[in-house]
N, C-alpha and C. Protein backbone atom coordinates (compact mmCIF):
# COMPACT_ATOMS: atom_id res chain seq x y z
N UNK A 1 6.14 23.36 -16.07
CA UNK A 1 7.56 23.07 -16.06
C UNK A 1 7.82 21.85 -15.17
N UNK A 2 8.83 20.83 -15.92
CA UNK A 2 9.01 19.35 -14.81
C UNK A 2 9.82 20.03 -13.81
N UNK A 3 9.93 19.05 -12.96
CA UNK A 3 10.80 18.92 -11.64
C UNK A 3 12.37 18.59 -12.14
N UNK A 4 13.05 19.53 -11.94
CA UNK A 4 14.15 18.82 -12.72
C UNK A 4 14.61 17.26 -11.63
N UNK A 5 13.52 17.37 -10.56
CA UNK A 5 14.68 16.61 -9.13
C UNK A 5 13.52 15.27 -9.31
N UNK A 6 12.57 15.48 -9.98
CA UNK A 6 11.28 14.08 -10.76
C UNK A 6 11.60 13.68 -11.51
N UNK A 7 11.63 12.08 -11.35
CA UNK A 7 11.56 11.36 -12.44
C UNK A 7 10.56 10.55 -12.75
N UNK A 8 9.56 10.69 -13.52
CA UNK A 8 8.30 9.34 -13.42
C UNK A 8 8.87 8.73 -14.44
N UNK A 9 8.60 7.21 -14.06
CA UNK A 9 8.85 5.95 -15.14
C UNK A 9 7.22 5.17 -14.71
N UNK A 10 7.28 4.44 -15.67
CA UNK A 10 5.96 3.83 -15.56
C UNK A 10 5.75 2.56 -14.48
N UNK A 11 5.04 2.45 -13.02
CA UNK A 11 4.55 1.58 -12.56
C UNK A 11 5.25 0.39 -13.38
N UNK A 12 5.06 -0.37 -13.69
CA UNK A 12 5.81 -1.82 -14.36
C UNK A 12 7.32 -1.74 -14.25
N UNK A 13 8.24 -0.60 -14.95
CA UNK A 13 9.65 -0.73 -15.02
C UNK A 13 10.18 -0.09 -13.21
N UNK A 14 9.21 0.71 -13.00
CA UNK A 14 10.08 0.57 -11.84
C UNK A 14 9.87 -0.12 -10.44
N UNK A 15 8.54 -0.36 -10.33
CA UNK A 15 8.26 -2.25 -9.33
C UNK A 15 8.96 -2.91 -9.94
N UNK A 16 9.32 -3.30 -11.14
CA UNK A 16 10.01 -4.33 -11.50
C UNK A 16 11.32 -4.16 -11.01
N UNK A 17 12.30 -3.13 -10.94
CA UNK A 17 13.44 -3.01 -10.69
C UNK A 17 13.58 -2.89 -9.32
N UNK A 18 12.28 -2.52 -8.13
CA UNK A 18 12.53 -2.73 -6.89
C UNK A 18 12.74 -3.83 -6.39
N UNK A 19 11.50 -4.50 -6.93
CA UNK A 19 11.30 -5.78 -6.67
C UNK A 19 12.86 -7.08 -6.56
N UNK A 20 13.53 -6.47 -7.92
CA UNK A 20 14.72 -7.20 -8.28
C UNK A 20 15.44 -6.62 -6.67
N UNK A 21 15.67 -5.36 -6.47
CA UNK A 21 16.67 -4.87 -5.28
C UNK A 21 16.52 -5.86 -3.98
N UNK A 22 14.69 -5.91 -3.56
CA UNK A 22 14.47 -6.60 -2.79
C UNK A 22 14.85 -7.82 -2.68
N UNK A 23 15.32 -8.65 -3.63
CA UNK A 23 15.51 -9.90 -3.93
C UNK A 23 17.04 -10.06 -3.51
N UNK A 24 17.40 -8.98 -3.58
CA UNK A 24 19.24 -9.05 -3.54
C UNK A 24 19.54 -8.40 -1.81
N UNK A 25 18.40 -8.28 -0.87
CA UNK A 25 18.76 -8.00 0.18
C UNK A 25 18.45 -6.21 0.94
N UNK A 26 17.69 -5.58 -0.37
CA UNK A 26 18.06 -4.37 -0.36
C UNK A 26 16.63 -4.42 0.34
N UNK A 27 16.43 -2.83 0.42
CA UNK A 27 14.73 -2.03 0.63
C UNK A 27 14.70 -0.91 -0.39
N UNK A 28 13.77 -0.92 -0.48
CA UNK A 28 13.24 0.29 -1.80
C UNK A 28 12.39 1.18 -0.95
N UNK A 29 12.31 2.42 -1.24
CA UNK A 29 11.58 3.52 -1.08
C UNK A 29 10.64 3.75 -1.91
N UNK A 30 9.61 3.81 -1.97
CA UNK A 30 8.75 3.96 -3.92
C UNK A 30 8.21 5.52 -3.37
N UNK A 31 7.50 6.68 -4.42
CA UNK A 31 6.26 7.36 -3.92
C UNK A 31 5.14 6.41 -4.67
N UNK A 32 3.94 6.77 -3.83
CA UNK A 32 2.80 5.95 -3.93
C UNK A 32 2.38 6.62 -4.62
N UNK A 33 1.23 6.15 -5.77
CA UNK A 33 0.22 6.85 -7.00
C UNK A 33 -1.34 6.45 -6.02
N UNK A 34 -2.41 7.28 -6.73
CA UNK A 34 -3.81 7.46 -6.63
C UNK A 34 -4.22 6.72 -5.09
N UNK A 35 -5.56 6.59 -4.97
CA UNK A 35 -6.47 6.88 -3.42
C UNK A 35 -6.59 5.61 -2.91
N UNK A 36 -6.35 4.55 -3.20
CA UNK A 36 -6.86 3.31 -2.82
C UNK A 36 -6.28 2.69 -1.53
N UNK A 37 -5.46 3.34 -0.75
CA UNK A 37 -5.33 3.08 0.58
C UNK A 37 -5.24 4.40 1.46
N UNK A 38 -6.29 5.53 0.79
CA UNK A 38 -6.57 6.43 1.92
C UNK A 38 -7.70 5.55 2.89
N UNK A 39 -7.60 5.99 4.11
CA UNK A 39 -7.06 7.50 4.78
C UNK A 39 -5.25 7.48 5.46
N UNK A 40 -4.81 6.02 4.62
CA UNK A 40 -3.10 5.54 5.92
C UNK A 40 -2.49 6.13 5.24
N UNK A 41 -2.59 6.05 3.42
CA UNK A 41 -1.61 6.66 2.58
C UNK A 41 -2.11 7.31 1.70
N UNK A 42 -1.46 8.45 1.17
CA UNK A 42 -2.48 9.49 0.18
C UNK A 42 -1.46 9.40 -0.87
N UNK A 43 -1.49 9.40 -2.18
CA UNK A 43 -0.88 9.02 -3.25
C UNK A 43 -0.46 9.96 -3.75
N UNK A 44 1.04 10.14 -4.30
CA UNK A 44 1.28 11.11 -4.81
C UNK A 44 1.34 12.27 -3.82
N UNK A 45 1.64 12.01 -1.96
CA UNK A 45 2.41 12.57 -1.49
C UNK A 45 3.60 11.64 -0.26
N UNK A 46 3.01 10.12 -0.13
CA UNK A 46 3.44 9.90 0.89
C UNK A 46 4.33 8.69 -0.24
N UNK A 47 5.57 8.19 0.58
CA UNK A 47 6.32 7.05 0.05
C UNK A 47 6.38 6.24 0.98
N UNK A 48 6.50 4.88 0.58
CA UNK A 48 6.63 4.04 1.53
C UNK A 48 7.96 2.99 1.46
N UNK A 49 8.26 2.52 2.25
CA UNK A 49 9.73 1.37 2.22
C UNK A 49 9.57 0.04 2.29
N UNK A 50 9.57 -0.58 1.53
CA UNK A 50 9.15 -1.94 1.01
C UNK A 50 10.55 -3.05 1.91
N UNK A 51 10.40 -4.07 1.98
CA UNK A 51 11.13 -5.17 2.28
C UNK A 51 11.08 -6.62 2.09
N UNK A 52 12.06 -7.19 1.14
CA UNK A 52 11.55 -8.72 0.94
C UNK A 52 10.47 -9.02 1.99
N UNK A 53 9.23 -9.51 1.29
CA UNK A 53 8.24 -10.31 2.39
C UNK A 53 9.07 -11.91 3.07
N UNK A 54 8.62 -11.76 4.20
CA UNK A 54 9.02 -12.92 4.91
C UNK A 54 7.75 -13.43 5.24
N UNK A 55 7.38 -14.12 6.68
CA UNK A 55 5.77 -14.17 6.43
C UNK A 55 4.80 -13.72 6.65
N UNK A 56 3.79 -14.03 5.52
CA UNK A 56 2.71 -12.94 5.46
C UNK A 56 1.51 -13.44 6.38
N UNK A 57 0.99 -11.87 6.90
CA UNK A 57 0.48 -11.64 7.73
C UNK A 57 -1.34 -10.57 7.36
N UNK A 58 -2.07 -11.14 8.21
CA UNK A 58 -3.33 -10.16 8.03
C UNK A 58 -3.03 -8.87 8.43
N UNK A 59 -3.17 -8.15 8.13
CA UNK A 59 -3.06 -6.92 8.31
C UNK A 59 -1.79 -6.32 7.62
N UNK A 60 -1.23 -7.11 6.60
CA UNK A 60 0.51 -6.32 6.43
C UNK A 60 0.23 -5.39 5.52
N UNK A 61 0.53 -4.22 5.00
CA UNK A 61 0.29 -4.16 3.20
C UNK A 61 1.57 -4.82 2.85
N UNK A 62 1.30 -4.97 1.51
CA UNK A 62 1.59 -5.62 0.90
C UNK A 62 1.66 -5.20 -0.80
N UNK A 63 2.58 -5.50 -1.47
CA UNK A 63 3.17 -5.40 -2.56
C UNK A 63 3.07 -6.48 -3.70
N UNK A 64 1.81 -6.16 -4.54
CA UNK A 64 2.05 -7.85 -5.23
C UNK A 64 1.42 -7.35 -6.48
N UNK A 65 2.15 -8.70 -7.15
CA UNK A 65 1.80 -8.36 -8.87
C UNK A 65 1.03 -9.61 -8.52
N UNK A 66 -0.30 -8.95 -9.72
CA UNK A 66 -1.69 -9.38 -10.27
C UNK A 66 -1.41 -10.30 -11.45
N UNK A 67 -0.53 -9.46 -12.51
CA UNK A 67 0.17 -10.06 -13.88
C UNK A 67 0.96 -9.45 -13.86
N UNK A 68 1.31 -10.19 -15.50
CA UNK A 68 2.81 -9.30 -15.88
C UNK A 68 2.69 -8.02 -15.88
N UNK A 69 3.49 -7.28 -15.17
CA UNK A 69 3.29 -5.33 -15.21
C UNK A 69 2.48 -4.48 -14.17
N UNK A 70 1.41 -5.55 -13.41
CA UNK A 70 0.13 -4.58 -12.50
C UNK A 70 0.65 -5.07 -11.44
N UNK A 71 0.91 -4.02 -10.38
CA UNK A 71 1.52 -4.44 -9.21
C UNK A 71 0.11 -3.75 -8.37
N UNK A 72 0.05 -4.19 -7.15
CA UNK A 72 -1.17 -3.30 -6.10
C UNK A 72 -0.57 -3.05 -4.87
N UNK A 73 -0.55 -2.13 -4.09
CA UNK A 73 0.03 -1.73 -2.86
C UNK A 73 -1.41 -2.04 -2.49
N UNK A 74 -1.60 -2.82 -1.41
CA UNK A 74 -2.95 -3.25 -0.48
C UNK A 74 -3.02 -4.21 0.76
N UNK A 75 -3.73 -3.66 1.06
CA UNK A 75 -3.70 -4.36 2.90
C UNK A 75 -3.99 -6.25 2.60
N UNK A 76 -3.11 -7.46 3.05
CA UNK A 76 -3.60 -8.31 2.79
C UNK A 76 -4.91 -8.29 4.08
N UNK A 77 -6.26 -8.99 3.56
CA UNK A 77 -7.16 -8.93 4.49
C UNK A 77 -7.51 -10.11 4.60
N UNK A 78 -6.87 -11.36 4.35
CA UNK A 78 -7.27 -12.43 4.73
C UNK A 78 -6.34 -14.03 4.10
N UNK A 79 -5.79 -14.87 4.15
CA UNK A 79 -4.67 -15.85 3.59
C UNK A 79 -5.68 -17.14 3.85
N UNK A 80 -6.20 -17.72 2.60
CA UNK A 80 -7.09 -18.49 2.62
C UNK A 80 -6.49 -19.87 1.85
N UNK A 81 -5.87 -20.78 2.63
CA UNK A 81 -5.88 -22.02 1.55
C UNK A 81 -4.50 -21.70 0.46
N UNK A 82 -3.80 -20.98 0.48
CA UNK A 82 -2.25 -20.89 -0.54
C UNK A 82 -3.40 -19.59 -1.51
N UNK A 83 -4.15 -18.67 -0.86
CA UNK A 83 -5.02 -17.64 -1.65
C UNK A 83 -4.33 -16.81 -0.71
N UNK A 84 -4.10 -15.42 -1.08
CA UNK A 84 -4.16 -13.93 0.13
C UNK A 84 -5.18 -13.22 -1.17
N UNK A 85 -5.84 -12.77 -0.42
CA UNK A 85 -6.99 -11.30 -0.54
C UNK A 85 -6.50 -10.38 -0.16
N UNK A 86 -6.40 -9.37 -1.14
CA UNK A 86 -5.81 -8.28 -0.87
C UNK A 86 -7.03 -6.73 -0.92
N UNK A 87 -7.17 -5.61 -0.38
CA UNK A 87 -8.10 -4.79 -0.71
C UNK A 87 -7.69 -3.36 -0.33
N UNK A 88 -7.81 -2.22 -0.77
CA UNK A 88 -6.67 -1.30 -0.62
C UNK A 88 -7.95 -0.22 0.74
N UNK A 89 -7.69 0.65 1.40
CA UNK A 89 -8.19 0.88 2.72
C UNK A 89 -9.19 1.64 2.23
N UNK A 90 -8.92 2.40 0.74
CA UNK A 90 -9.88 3.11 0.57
C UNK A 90 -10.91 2.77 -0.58
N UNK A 91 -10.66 1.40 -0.47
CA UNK A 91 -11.55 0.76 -1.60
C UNK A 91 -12.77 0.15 -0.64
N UNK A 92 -14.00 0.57 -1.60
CA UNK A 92 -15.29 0.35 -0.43
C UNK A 92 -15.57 -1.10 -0.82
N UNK A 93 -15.31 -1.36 -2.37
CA UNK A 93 -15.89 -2.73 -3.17
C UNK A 93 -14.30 -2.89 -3.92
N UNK A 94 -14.50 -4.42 -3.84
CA UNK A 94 -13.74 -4.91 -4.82
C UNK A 94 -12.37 -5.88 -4.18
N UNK A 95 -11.72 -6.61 -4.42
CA UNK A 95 -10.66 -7.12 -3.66
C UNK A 95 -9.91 -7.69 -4.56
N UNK A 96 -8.70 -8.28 -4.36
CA UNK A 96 -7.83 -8.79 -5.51
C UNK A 96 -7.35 -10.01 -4.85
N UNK A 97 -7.20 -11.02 -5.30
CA UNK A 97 -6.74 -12.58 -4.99
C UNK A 97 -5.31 -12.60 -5.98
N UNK A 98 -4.32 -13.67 -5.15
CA UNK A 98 -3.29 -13.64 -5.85
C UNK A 98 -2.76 -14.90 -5.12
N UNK A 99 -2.01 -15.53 -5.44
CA UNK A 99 -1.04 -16.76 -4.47
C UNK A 99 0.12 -15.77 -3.46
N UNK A 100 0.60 -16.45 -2.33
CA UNK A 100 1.51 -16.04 -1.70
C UNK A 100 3.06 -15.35 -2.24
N UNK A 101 3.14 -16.58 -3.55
CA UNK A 101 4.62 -16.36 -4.29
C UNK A 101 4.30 -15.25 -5.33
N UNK A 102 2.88 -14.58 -5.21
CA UNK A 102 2.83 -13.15 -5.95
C UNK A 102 3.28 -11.78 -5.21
N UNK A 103 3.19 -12.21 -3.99
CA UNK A 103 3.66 -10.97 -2.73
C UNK A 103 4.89 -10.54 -3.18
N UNK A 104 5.19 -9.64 -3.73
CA UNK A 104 6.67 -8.94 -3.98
C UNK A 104 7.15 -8.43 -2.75
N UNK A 105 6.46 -7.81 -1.62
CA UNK A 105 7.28 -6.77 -0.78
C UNK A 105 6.20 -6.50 0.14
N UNK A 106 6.61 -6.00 1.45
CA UNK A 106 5.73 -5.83 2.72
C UNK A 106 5.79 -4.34 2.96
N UNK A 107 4.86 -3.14 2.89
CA UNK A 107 5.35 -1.90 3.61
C UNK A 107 6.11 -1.59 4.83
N UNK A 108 6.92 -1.37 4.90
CA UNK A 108 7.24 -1.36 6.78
C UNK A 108 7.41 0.22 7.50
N UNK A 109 7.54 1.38 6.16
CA UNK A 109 7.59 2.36 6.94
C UNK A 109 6.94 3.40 5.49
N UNK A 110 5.54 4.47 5.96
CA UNK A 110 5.37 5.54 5.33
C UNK A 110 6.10 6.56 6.06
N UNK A 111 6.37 7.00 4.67
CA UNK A 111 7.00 8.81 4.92
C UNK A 111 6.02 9.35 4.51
N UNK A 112 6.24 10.30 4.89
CA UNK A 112 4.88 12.07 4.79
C UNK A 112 6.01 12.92 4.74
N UNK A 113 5.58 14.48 4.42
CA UNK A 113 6.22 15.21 4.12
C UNK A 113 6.25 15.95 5.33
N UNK A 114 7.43 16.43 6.13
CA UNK A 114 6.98 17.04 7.00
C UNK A 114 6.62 16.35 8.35
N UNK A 115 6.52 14.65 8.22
CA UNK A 115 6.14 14.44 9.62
C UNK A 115 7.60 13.37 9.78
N UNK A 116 7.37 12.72 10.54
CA UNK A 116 8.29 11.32 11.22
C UNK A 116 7.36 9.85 10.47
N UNK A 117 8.49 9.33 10.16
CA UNK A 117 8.03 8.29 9.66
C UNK A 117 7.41 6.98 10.39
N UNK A 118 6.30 6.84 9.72
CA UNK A 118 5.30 5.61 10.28
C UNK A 118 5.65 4.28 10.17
N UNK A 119 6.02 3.88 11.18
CA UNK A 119 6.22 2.49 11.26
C UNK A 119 4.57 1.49 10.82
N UNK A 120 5.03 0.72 10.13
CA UNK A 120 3.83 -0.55 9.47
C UNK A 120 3.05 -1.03 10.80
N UNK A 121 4.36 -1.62 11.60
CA UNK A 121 4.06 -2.11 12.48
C UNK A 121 3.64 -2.28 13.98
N UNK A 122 4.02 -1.09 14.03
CA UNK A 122 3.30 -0.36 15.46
C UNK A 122 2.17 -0.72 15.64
N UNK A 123 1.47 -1.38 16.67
CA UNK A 123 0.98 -1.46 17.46
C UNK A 123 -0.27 -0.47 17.61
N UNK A 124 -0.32 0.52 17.54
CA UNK A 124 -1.25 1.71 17.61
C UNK A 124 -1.91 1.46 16.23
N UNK A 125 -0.63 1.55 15.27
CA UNK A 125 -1.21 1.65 13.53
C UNK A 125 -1.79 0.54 13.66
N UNK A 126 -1.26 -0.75 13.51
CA UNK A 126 -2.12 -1.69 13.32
C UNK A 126 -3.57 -1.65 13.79
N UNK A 127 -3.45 -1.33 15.17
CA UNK A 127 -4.98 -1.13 15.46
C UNK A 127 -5.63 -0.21 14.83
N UNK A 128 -5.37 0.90 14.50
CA UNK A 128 -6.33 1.99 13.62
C UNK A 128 -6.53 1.43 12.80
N UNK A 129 -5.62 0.65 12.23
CA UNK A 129 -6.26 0.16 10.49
C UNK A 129 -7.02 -1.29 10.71
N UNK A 130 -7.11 -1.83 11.60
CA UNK A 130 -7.96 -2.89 11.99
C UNK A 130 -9.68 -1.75 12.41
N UNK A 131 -9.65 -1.29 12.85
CA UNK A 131 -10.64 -0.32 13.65
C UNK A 131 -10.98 0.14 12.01
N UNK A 132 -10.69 1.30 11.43
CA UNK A 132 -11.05 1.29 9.90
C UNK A 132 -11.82 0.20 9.34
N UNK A 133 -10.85 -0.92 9.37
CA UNK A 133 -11.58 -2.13 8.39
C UNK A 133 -12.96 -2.90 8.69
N UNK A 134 -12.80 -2.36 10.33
CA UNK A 134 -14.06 -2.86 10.44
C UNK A 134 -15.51 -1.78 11.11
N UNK A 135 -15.21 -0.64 10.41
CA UNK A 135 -16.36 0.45 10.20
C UNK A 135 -17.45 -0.37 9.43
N UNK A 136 -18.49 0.23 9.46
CA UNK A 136 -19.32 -0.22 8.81
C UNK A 136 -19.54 0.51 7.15
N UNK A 137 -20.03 -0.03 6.07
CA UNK A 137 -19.69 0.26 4.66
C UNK A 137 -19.75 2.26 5.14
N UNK A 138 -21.42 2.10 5.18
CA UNK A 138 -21.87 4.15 4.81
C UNK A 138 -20.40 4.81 6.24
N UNK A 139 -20.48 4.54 6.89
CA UNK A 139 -19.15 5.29 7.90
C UNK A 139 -18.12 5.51 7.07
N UNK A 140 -17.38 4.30 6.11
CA UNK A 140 -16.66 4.49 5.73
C UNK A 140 -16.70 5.06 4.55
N UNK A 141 -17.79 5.51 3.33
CA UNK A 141 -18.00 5.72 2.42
C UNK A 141 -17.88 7.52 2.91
N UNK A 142 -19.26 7.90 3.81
CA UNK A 142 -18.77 9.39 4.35
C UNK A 142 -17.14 9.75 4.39
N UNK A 143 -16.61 8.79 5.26
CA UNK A 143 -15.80 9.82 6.26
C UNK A 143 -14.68 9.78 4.72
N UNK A 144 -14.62 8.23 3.98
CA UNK A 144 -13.31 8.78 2.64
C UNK A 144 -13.77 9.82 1.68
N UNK A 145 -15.39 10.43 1.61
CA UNK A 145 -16.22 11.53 0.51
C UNK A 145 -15.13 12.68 1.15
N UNK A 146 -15.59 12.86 2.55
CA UNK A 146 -15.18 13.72 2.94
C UNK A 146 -13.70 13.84 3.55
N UNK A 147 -12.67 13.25 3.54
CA UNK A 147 -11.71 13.33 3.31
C UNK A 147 -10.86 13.23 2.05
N UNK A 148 -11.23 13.21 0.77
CA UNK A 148 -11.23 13.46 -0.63
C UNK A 148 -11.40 14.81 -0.36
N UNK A 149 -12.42 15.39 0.24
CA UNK A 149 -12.66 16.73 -0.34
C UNK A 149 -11.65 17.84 -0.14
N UNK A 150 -11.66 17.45 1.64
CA UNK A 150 -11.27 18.29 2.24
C UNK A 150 -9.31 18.02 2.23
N UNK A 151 -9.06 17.00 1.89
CA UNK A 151 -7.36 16.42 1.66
C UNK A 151 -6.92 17.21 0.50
N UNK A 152 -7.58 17.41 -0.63
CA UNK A 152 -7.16 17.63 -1.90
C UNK A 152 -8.13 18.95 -2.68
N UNK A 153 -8.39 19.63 -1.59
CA UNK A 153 -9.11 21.33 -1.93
C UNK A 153 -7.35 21.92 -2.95
């Protein structure tokens, strides 16, 4: 039985319509889909609050369309030359390149269910997710096996 209080629309129509809000001054709330920035955000329970990007920064996540319709929530990890690299926390391989004027939106605050909401920018967070990024590959391959397991029993 649906949620009568859920609505899913498809990734494309509704980044697209945040994206537009952001543009007009607003912030959007999204919930996040699938694993690619566990262990900060778990998909499909935590939401996060987006805000026109101003400037971008290593470490921000970040909100950006790839093409028409594929948007990626992912940590930028590096601004190379009018390039940002983007790679999501729980991705061991793989990264996504895009220009700056692809950045739709900056995370600035996860919600969780149940807790107080996480500021992007804190100081503490930033450092954990700097400390994360620079685990070594097998550390980080264990500790996301086993937080898959044990997150989603």
């Amino acid at each position: 039985m649906m949620d009568p209080k859920k609505v899913t629309v498809p990734n494309a129509v509704m980044l697209g319509m945040a994206v537009e809000l952001l543009k007009e001054g607003h912030t959007a709330v999204i919930m996040t889909k699938g694993n690619s920035m566990l262990p900060f955000i778990r998909g499909d329970r935590d939401s996060v609050e987006l805000t026109a990007p101003g400037a971008l920064a290593e470490g921000q996540i970040a909100l950006a369309q790839l093409s028409p319709g594929r948007y990626v929530l992912h940590r930028i990890i590096s601004l190379d030359g009018g390039k940002v690299r983007l790679k999501g926390d729980g991705n061991l391989v793989g990264e996504e390149m895009c220009r700056p004027e692809d950045v739709c939106a900056i995370a600035t605050k996860i919600f969780r269910p149940g807790k107080k909401p996480q500021d992007c920018t804190d100081a503490g967070f930033v450092r954990r997710s700097l400390r994360w990024r620079k685990l070594p590959y097998t550390v980080r391959r264990y500790t996301l096996g086993i937080y898959r397991r044990i997150k989603f029993l």
